[in-house]
Protein backbone atom coordinates (compact mmCIF):
# COMPACT_ATOMS: atom_id res chain seq x y z
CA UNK A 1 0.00 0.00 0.00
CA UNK A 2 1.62 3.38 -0.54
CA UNK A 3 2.23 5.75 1.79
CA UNK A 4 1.60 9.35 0.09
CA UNK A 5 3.76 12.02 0.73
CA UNK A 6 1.96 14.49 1.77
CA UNK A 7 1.82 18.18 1.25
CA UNK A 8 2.22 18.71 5.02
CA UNK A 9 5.07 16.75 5.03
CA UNK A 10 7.08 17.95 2.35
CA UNK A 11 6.41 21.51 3.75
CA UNK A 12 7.74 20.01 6.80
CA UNK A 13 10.89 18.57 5.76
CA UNK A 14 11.46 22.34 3.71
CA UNK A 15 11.17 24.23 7.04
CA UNK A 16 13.02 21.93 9.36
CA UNK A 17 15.88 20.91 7.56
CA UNK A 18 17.70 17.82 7.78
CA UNK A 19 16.19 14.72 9.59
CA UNK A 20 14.61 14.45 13.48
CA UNK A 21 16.59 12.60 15.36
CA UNK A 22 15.02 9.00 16.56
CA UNK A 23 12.98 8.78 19.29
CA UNK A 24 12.07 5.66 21.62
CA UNK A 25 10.11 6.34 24.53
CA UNK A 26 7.03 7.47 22.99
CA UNK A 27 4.28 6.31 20.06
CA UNK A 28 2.71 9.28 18.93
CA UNK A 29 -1.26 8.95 18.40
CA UNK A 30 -1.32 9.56 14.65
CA UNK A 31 1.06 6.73 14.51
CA UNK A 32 -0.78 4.08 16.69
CA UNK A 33 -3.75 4.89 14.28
CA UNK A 34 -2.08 4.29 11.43
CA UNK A 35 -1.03 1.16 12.67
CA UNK A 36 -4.68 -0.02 13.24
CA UNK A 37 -5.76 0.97 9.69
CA UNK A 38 -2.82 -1.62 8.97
CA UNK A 39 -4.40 -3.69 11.15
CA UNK A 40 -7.58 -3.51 9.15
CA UNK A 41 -6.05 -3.89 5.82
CA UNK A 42 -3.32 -7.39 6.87
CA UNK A 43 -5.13 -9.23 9.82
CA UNK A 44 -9.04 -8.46 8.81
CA UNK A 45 -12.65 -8.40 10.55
CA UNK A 46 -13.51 -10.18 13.66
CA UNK A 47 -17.06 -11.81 12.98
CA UNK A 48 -19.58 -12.51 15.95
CA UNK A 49 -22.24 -14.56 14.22
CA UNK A 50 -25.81 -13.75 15.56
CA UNK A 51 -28.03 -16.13 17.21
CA UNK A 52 -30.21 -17.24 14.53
CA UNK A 53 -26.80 -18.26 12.74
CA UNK A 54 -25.75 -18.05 9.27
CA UNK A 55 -22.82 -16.46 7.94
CA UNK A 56 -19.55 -17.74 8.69
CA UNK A 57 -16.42 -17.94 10.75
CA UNK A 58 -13.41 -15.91 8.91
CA UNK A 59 -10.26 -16.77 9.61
CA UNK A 60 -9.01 -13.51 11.02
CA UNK A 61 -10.78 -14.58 14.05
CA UNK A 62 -8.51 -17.03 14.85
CA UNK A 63 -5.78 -14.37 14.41
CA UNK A 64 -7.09 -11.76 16.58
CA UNK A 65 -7.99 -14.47 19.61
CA UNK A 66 -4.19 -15.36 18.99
CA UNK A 67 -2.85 -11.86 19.51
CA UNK A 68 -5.72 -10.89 21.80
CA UNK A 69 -4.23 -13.74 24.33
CA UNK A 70 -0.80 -13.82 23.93
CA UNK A 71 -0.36 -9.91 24.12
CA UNK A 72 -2.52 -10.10 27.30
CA UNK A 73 -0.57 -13.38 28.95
CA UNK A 74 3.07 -11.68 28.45
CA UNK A 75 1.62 -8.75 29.96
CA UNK A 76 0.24 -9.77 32.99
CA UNK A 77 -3.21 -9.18 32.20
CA UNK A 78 -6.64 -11.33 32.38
CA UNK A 79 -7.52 -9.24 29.09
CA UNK A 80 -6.19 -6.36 26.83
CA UNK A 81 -8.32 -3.14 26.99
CA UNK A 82 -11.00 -1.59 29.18
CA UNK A 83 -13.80 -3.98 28.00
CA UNK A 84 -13.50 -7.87 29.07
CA UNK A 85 -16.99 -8.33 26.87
CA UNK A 86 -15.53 -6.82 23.48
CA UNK A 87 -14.41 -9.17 20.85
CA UNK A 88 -10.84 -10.03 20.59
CA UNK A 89 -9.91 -7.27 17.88
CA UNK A 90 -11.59 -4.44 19.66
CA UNK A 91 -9.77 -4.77 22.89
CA UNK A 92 -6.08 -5.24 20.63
CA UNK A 93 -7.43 -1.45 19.46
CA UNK A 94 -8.42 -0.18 22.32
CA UNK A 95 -5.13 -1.61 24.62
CA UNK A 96 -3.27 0.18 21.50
CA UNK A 97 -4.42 3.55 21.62
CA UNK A 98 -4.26 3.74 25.09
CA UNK A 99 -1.52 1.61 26.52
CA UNK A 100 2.10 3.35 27.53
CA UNK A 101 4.72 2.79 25.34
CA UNK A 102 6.64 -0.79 25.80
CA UNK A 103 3.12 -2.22 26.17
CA UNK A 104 2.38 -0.95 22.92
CA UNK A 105 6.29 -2.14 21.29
CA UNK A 106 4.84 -5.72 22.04
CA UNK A 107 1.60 -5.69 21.09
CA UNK A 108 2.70 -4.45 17.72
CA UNK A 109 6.19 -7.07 17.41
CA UNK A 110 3.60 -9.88 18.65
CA UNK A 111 1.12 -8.77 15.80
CA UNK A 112 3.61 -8.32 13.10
CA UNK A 113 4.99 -11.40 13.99
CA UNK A 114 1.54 -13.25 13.59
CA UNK A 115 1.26 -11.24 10.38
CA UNK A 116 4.59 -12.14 8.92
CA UNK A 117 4.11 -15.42 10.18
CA UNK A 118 3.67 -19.08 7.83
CA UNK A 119 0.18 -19.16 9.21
CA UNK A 120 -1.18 -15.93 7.88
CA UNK A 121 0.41 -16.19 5.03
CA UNK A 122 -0.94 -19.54 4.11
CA UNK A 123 -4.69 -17.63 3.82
CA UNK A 124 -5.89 -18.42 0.15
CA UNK A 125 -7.79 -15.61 -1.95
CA UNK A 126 -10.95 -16.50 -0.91
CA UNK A 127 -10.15 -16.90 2.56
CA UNK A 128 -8.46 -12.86 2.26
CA UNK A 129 -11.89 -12.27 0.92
CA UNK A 130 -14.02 -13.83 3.58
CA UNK A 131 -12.11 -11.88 6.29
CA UNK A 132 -11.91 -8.48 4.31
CA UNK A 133 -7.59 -8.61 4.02
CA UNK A 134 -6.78 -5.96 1.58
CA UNK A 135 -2.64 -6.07 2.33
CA UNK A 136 -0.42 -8.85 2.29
CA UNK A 137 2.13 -9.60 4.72
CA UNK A 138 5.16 -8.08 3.32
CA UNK A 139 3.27 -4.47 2.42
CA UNK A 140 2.26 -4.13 5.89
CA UNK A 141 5.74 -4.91 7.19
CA UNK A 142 7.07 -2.22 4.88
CA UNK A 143 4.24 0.31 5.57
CA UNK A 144 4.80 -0.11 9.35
CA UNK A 145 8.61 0.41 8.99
CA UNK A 146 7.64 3.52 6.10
CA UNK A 147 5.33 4.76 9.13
CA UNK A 148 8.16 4.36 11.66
CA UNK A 149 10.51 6.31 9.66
CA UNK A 150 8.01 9.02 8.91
CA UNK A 151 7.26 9.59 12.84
CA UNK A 152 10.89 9.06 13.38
CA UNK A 153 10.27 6.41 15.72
CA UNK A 154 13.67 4.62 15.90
CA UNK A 155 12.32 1.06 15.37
CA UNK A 156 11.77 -1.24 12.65
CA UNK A 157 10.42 -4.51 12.06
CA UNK A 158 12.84 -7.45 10.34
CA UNK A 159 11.29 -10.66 12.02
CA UNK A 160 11.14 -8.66 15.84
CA UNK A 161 11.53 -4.92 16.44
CA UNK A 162 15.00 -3.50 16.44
CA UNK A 163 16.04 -0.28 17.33
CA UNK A 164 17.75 1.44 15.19
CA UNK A 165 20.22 4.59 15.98
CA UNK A 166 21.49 5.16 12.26
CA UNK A 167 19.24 4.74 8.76
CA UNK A 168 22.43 3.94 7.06
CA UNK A 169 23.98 1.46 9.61
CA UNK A 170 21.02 -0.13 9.44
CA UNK A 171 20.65 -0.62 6.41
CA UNK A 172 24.05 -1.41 5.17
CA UNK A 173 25.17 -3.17 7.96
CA UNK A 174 22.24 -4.60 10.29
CA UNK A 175 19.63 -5.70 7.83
CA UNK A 176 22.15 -7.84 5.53
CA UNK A 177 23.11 -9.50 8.78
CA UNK A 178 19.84 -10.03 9.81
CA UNK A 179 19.18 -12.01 6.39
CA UNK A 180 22.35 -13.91 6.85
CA UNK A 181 21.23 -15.21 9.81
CA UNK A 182 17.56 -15.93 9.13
CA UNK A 183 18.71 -19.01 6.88
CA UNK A 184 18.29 -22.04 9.33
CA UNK A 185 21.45 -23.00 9.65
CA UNK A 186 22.13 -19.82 11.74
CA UNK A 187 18.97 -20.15 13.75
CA UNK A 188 21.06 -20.54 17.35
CA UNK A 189 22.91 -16.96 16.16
CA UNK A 190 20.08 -15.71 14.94
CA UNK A 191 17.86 -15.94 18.00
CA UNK A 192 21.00 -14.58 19.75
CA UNK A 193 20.85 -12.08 17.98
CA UNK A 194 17.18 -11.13 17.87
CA UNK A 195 17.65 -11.53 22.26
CA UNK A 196 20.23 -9.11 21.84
CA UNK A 197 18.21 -6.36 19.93
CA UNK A 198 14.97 -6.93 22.17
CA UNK A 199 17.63 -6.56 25.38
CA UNK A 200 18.89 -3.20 23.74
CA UNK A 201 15.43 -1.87 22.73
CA UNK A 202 14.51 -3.06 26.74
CA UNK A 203 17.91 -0.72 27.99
CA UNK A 204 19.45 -4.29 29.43
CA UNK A 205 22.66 -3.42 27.44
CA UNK A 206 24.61 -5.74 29.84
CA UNK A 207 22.64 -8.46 28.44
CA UNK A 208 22.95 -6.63 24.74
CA UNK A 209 26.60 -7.50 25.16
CA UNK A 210 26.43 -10.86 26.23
CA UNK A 211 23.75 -12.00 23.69
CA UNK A 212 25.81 -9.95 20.88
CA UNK A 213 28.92 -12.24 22.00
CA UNK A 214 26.98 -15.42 21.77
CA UNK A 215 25.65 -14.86 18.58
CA UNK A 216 28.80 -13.94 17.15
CA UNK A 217 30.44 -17.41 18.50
CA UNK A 218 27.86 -19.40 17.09
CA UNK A 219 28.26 -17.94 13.79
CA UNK A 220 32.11 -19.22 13.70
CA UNK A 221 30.66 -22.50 15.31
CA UNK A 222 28.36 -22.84 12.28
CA UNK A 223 31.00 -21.90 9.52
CA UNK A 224 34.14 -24.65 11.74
CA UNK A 225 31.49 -27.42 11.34
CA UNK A 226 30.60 -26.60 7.88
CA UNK A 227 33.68 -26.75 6.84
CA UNK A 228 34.83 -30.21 8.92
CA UNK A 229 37.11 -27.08 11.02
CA UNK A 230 37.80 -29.04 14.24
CA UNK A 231 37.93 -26.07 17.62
CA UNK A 232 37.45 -27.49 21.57
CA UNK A 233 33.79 -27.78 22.54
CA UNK A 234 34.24 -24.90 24.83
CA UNK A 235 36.30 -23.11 22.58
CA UNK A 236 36.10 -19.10 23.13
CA UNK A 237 35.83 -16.11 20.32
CA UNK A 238 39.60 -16.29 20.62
CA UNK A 239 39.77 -19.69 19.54
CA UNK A 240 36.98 -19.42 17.40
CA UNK A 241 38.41 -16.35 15.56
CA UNK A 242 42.10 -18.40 15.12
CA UNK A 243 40.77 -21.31 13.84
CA UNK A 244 38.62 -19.60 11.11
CA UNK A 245 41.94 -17.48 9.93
CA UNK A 246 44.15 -20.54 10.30
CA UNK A 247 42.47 -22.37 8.47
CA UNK A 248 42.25 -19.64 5.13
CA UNK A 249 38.67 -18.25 5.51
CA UNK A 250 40.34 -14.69 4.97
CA UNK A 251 42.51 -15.34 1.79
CA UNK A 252 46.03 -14.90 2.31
CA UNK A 253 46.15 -12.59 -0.03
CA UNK A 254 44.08 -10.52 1.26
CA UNK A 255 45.63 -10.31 4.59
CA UNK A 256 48.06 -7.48 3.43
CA UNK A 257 45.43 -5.16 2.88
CA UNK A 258 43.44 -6.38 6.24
CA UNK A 259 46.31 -6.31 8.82
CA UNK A 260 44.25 -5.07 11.48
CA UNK A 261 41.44 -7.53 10.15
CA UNK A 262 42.24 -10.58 12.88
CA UNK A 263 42.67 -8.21 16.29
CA UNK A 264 39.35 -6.59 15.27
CA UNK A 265 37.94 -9.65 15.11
CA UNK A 266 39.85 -11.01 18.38
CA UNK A 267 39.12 -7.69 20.62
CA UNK A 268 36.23 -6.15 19.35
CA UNK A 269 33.36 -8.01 20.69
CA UNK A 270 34.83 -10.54 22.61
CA UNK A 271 36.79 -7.52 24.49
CA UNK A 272 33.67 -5.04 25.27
CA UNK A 273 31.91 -8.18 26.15
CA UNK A 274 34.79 -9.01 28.63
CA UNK A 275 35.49 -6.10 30.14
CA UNK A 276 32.24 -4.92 30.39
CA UNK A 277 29.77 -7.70 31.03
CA UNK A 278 31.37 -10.80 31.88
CA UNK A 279 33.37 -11.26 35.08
CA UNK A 280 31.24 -10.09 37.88
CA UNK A 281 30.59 -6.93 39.11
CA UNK A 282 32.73 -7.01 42.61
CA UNK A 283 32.17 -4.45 45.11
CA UNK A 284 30.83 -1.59 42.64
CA UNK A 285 27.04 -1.57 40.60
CA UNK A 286 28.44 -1.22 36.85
CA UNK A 287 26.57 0.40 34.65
CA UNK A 288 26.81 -0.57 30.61
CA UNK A 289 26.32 2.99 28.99
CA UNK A 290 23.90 2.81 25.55
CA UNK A 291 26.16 3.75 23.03
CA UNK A 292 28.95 0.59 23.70
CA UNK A 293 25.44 -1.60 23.44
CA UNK A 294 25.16 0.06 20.03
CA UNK A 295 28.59 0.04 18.85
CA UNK A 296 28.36 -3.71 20.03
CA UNK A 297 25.41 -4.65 18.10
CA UNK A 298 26.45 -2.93 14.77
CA UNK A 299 30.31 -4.30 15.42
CA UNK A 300 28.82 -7.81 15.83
CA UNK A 301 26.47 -7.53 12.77
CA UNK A 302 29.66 -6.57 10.24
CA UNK A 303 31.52 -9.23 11.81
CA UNK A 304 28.50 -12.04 11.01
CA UNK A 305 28.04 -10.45 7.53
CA UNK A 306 32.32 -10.28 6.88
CA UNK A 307 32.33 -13.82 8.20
CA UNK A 308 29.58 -15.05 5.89
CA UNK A 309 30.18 -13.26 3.06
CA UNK A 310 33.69 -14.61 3.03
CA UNK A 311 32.76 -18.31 3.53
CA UNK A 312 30.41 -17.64 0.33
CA UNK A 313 33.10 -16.85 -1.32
CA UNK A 314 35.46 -19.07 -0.84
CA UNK A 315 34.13 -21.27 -3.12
């Protein structure tokens, strides 16, 4: 579906200038509306068939009892909403427009997971029909990213909600790792890394930095056993990182041009994980500051998308 550009926005963007800078701890109204029209459009009608019966049972209203339940048992609550005797889709509306900010992140990741999941997408034309879907999974993921961008919200949807801090990091750098790892031989890594995002977008950047680390190690893992690359079962990053050089992943003619290519990859991660996260926090509360829980999670998705890129390659 497109999203028009507007008069008022282009008048907008004239008299302002460059970009606003991303924001996190709030959902504007306009934008929680235009998420239910999406809503609307992807996930359909919820059908109450009257007493003297007829009609029939779309299959949107699975969907919405689905989202309806799960939203409300991860939240702690008997019900989304203000009205335990509204339908499913109704109270998912309501508990939107009305709900603080986090509790509105998950209901939207838990919807646009159901959306983008096999089970929506399985819905045959006549079944779209039935429940009045007008948008198909993949338009309403990009229309709710478009949307995102357009509030500058600084999330977007690639399988969960990631924050985002830079447009062009993430798309050069975050997203191409984020399709690396969605193929299923990187589903360990890729969960990892998912845990680590939903930890940053949660402020647990300790845990960002631990989950970024684990992710990163089972990415080598994958590529050693792949490749019949034998490394100790409790082999480290360190270990990890040696055995992938020794054994030619980076060409060696390549390694002229890369010199500082192996202690990036030996004491980048690894190292902020270490120091940072790792070994205990003695006598004094540490606190991880945001930006090294960015820098982590963009340094650990080149790393995945250098390491993959270069197995590809290698013929």
């Amino acid at each position: 579906m497109t999203v028009f550009d507007t008069f008022s926005r282009r008048s907008k963007r004239a008299a302002g200038g460059g970009p606003e800078p991303y924001r996190y701890d709030e959902l504007p109204a306009a934008l929680r509306n235009q998420i239910l029209h999406i809503w609307n459009t992807a996930i359909g009608t919820y059908r109450v068939l009257s007493r003297h019966g007829g009609g029939s049972i779309p299959v949107s209203n699975e969907v919405w009892e689905y989202i309806e339940k799960t939203a409300a048992r991860e939240s702690g609550l008997m019900y989304l909403g203000n009205n335990q005797n509204a339908d499913p889709r109704y109270r998912c509306m309501n508990h939107l427009a009305t709900c603080p900010t986090d509790a509105a992140l998950d209901l939207i990741e838990i919807s646009f997971r159901v959306i983008n999941g096999d089970f929506a997408r399985k819905f045959d034309r006549l079944q779209r029909e039935d429940a009045g879907i007008t948008q198909l999974a993949d338009d309403a993921i990009e229309e709710l990213n478009q949307r995102f961008q357009q509030h500058a919200i600084g999330y977007r949807f690639e399988g969960t909600l990631v924050r985002i801090d830079s447009e062009e990091i993430h798309a050069e750098v975050v997203k191409p790792a984020l399709n690396v790892l969605a193929a299923a031989r990187f589903a360990g890594a890729n969960a990892e890394y998912h845990s680590a995002h939903d930890h940053y977008r949660n402020s647990r950047y300790e845990e960002t930095l631990i989950d970024c680390l684990k992710a990163f190690e089972s990415t080598m893992k994958v590529i050693c056993d792949e490749n019949g690359w034998k490394f100790p079962s409790d082999a480290t990053a360190k270990h990890l990182v040696a055995t992938i050089v020794e054994n030619g992943l980076i060409p060696a003619y390549l390694l002229a041009e890369f010199t500082a290519l192996r202690s990036v990859l030996e004491s980048g991660v690894p190292t902020i994980r270490n120091k940072a996260a790792a070994h205990g926090q003695g006598s004094e509360l540490r606190a991880v500051p945001s930006y090294l829980a960015a820098y982590c999670l963009h340094l650990t998705a080149a790393n995945i998308l250098l390491l993959s890129e270069a197995d590809r390659s290698k013929g």
